[in-house]
Protein backbone atom coordinates (compact mmCIF):
# COMPACT_ATOMS: atom_id res chain seq x y z
CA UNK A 1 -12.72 -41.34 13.33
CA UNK A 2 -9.25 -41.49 12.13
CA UNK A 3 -7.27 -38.40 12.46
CA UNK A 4 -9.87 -37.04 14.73
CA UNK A 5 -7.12 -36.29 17.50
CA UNK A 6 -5.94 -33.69 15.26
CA UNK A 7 -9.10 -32.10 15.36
CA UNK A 8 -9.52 -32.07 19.09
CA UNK A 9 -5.87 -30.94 19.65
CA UNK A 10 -7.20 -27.63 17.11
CA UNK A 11 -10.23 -26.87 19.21
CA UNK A 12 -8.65 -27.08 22.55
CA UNK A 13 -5.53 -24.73 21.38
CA UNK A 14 -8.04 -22.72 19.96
CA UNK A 15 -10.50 -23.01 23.63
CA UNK A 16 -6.86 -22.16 25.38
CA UNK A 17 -6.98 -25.34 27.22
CA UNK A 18 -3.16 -27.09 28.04
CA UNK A 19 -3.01 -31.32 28.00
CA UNK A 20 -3.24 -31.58 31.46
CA UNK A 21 -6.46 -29.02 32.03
CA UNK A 22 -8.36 -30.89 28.99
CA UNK A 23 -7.16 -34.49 30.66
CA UNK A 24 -8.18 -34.03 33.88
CA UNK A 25 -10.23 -36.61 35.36
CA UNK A 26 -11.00 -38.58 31.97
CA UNK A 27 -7.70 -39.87 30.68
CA UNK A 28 -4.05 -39.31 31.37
CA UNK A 29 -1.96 -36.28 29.96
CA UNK A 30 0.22 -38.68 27.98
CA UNK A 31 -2.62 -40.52 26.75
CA UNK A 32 -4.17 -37.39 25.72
CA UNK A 33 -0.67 -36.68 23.53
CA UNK A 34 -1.05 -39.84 21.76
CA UNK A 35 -4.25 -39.29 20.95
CA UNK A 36 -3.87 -36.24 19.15
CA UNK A 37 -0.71 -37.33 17.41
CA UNK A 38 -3.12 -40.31 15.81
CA UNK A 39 -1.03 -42.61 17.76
CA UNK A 40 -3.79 -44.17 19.66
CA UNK A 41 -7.80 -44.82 19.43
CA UNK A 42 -10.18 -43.63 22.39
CA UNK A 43 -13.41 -44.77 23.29
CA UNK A 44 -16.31 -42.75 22.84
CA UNK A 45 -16.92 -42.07 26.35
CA UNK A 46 -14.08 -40.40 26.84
CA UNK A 47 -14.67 -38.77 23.48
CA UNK A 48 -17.44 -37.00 24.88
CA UNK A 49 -16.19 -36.15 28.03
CA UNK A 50 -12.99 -34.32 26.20
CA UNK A 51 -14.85 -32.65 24.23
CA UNK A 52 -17.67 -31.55 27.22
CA UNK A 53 -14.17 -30.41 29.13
CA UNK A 54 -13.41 -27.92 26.51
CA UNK A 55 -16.71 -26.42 25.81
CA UNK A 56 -17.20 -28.05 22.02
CA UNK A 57 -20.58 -29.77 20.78
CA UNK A 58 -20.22 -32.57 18.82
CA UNK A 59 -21.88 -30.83 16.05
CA UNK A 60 -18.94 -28.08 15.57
CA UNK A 61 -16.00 -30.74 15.83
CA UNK A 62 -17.82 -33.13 12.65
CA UNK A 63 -17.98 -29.58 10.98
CA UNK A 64 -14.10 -28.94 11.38
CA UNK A 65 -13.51 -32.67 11.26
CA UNK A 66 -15.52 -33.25 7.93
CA UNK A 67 -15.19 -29.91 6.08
CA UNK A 68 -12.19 -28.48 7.43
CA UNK A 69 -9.46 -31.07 7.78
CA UNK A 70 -7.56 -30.36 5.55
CA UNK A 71 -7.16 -26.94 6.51
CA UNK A 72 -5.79 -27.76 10.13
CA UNK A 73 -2.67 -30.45 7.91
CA UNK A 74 -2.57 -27.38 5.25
CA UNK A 75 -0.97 -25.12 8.24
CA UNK A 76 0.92 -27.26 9.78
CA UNK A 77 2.84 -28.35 7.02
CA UNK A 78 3.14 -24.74 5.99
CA UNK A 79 4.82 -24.70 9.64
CA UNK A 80 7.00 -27.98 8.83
CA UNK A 81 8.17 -26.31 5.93
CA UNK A 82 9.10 -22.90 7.47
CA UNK A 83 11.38 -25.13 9.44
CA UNK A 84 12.98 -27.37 6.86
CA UNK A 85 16.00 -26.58 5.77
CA UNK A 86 17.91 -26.51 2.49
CA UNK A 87 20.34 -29.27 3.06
CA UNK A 88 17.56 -31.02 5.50
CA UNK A 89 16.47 -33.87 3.25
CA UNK A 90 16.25 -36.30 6.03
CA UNK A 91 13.20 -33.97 7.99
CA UNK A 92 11.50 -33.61 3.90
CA UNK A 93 11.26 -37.14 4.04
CA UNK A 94 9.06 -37.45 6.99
CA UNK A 95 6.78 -34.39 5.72
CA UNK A 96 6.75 -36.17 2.45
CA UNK A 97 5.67 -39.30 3.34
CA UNK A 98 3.36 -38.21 6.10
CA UNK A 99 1.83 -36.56 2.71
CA UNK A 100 1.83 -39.34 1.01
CA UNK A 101 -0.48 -41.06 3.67
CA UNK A 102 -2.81 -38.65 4.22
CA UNK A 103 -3.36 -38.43 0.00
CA UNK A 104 -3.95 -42.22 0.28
CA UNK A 105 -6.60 -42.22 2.88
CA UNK A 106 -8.58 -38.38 2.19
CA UNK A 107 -10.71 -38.58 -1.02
CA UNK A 108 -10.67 -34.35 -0.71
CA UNK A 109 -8.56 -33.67 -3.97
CA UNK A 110 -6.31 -31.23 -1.61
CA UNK A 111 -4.44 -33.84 -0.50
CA UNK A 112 -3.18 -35.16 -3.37
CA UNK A 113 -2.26 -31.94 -5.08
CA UNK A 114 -0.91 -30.80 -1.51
CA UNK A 115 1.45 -33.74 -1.81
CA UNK A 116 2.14 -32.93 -5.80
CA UNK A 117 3.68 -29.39 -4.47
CA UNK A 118 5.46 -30.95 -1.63
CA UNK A 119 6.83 -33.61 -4.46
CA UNK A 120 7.76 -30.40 -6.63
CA UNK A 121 9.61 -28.49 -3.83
CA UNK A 122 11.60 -31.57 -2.90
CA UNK A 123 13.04 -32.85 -6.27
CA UNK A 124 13.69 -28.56 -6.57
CA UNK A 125 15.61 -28.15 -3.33
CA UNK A 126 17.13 -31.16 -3.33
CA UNK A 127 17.99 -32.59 -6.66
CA UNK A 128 17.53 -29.02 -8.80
CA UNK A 129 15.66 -31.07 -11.14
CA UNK A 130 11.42 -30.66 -11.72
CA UNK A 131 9.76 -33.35 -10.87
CA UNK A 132 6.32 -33.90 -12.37
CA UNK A 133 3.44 -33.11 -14.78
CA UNK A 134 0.75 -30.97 -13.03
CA UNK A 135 -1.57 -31.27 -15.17
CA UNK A 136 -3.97 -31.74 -11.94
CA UNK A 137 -2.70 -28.82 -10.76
CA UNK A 138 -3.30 -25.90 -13.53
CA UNK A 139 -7.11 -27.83 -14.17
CA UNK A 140 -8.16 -27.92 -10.19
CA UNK A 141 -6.84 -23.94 -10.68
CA UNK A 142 -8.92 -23.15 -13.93
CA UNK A 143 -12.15 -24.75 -12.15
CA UNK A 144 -12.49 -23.79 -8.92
CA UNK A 145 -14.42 -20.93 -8.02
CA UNK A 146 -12.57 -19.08 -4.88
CA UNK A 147 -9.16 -19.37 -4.42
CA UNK A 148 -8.19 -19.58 -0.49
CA UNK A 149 -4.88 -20.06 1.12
CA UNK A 150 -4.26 -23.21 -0.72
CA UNK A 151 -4.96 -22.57 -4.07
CA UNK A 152 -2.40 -19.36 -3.90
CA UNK A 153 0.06 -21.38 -2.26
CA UNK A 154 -0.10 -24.18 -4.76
CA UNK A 155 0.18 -21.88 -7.61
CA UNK A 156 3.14 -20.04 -5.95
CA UNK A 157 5.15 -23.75 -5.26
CA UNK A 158 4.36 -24.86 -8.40
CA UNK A 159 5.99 -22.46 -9.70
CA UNK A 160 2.73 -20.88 -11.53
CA UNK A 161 1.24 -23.84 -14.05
CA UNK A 162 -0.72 -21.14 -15.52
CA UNK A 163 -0.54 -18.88 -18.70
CA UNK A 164 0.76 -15.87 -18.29
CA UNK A 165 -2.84 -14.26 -19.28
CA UNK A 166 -4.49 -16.40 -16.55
CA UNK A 167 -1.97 -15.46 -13.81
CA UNK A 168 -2.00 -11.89 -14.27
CA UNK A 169 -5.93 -12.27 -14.54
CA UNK A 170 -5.81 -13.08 -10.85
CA UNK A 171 -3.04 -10.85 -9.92
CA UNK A 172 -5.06 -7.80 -11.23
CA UNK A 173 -8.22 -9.60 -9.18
CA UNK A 174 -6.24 -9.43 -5.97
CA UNK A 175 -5.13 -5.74 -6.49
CA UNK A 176 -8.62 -4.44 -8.08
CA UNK A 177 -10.58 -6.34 -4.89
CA UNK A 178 -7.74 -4.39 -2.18
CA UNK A 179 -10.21 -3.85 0.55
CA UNK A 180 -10.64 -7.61 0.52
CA UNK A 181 -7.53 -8.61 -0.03
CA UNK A 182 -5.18 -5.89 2.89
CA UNK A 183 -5.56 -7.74 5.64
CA UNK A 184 -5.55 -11.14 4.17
CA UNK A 185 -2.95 -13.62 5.18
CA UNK A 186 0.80 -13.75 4.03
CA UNK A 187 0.40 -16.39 1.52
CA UNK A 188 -1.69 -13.75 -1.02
CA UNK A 189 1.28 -11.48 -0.27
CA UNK A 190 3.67 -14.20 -0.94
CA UNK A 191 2.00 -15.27 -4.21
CA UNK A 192 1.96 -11.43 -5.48
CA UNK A 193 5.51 -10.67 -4.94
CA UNK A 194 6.28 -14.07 -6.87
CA UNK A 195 4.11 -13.30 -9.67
CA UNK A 196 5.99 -10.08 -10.30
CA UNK A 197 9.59 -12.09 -9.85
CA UNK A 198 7.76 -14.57 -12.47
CA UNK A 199 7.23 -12.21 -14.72
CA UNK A 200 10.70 -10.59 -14.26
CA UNK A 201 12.25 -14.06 -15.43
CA UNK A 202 10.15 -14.40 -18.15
CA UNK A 203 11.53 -11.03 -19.12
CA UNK A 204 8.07 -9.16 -19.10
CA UNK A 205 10.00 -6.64 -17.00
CA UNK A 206 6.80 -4.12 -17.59
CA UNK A 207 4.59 -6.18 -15.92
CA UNK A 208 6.67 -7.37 -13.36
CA UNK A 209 6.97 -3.80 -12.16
CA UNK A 210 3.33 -2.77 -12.39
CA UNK A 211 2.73 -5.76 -10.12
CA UNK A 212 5.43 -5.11 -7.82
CA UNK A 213 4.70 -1.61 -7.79
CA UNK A 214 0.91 -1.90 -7.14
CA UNK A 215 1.84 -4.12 -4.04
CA UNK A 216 3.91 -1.52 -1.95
CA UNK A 217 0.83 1.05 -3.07
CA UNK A 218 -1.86 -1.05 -2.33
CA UNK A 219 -0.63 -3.25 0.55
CA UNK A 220 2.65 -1.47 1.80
CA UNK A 221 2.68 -2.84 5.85
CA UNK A 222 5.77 -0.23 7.30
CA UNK A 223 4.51 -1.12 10.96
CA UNK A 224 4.14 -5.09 10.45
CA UNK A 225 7.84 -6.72 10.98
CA UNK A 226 5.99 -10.06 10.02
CA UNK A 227 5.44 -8.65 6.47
CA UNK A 228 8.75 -7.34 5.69
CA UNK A 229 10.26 -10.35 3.70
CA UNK A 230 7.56 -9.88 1.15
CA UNK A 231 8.70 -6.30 1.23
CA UNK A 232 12.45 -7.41 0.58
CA UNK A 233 11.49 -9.41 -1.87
CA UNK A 234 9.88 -7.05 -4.27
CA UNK A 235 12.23 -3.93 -3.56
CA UNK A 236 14.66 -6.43 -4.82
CA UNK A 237 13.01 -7.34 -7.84
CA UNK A 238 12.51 -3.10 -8.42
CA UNK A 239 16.07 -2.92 -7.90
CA UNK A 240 17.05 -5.21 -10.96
CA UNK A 241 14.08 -3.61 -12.94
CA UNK A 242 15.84 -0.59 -12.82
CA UNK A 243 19.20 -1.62 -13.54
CA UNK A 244 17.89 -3.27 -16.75
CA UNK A 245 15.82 0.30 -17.30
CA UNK A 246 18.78 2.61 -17.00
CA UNK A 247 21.37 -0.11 -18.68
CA UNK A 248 23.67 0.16 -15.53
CA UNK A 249 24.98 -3.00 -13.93
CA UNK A 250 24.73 -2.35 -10.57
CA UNK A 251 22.53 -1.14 -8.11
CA UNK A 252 22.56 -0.22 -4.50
CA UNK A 253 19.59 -1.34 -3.16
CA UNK A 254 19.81 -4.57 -4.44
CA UNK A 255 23.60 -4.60 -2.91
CA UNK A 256 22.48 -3.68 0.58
CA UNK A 257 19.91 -6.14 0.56
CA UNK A 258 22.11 -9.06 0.00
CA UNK A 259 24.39 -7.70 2.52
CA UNK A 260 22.01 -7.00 5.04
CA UNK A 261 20.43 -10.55 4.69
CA UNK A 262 24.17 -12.45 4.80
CA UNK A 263 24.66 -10.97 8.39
CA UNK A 264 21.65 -13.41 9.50
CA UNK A 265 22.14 -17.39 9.67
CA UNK A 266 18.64 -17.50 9.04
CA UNK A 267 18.86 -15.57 5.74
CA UNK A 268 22.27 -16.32 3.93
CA UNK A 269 20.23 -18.95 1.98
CA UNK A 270 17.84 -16.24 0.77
CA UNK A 271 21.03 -14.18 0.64
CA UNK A 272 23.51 -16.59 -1.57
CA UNK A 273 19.72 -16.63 -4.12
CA UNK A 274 19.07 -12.75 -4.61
CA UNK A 275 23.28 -12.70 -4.98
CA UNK A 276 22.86 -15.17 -7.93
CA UNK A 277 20.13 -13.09 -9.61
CA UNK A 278 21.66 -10.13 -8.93
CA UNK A 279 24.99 -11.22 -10.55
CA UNK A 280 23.32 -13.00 -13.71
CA UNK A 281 21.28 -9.83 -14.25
CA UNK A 282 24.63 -7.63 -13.80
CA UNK A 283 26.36 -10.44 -16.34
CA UNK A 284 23.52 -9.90 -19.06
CA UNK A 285 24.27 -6.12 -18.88
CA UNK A 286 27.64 -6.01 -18.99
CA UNK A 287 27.34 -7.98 -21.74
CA UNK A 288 25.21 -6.03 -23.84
CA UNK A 289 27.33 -3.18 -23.18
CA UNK A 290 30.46 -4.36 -24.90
């Protein structure tokens, strides 16, 4: 079962077992490594006995392995990309092509429009260009049923290959279904706060605020450090709202963010962004003014 190393490195994470405590007795820690980097095959004696060591019937791996795959390469290339950089074209690369393999070999559609959004992101960071048609994309979207993690990350990296009555159809489904939705993961967050900044540049500055607005009312997380860049984010965006509301060309909030954000080498990308919005927003004021 190809890939199936991957599978058994999820379970025994998830079983807290360490490489040497799953190894023990069957094969060799470094053996064990390869294996679940997809670097080597195994025989199915020692299949069973790995999987025996950690407590897992062969019935729940093919149920992960089978159904849930792609979930287990969905987060760790979410990981991978948290730690790609913006000038880091040569560690894209890899990610991309790994991509490119795994949509070559996995009928599941995921893959392929996984590797789509990965295709979009790159030719965006690194070349400032778009890249393709996503077509795929908006219909996979429009047909399926539930949207999970992936489908709001998709339509977040895509850059939203929806109309504008579709994606605030499912922006007002998030914030109507709020119980649901609270304690959800940070990629509905993450697509929220980018549907308000979406509508923002396509100068729907109304909606933008009602859905930035209903966020901090709805899901508002003061005691959850982990949440605050979504928080940043759309005080941000409120902070140019109002300086196109009251006509003035400058505001505080926004200031301090940028500031605050520049003082961090982790953040003066995110920084040297919101400075360039900020400052075309300011321009378009001024402008009007004179």
């Amino acid at each position: 079962m190809e890939y199936s190393g991957k599978t058994y490195k999820y379970f025994r994470e998830a079983k807290n077992f360490s490489v040497t405590q799953a190894s023990e007795g069957i094969v060799s820690p470094q053996f064990l490594r390869k294996y679940e980097s997809a670097t080597c095959d195994i025989s199915m004696t020692n299949f069973f006995q790995l999987l025996a060591r950690i407590n897992v019937t062969l019935t729940e791996f093919l149920n992960i392995y089978n159904e849930d795959i792609f979930d287990i390469w969905f987060v760790k290339c979410e990981k991978a990309l948290d730690g790609i950089g913006r000038h880091d074209s040569i560690e894209a690369d890899r990610l991309l092509d790994e991509w490119r393999e795994l949509a070559e070999k996995n009928p599941d559609i995921r893959f392929t429009l996984m590797l789509k959004c990965l295709e979009h992101l790159y030719y965006k960071r690194f070349h400032q260009t778009e890249s393709l048609c996503y077509k795929e994309v908006t219909n996979y979207l429009r047909e399926v049923e539930t949207w999970g993690n992936f489908e709001f990350f998709i339509a977040t990296y895509t850059d939203f290959p929806l109309s504008t009555e579709e994606l605030l159809m499912v922006a007002n489904k998030i914030l109507k279904m709020k119980e649901k939705y609270r304690n959800s993961g940070h990629i509905v967050y993450d697509f929220l706060v980018h549907v308000g900044s979406h509508f923002f540049n396509l100068g729907d500055l109304e909606k933008s605020k009602y859905i930035l607005e209903s966020y901090f009312s709805i899901f508002h997380k003061k005691d959850q450090i982990f949440f605050i860049s979504f928080e940043i984010y759309a005080r941000f965006y409120l902070g140019l709202i109002e300086m196109h509301e009251y006509n003035i060309p400058e505001n505080k909030s926004c200031l301090t963010i940028i500031s605050t954000l520049n003082m961090f080498d982790t953040y003066t990308g995110y920084a040297n962004f919101m400075n360039m919005a900020y400052q075309k927003e300011r321009a378009k004021i001024m402008a009007k003014n004179q």
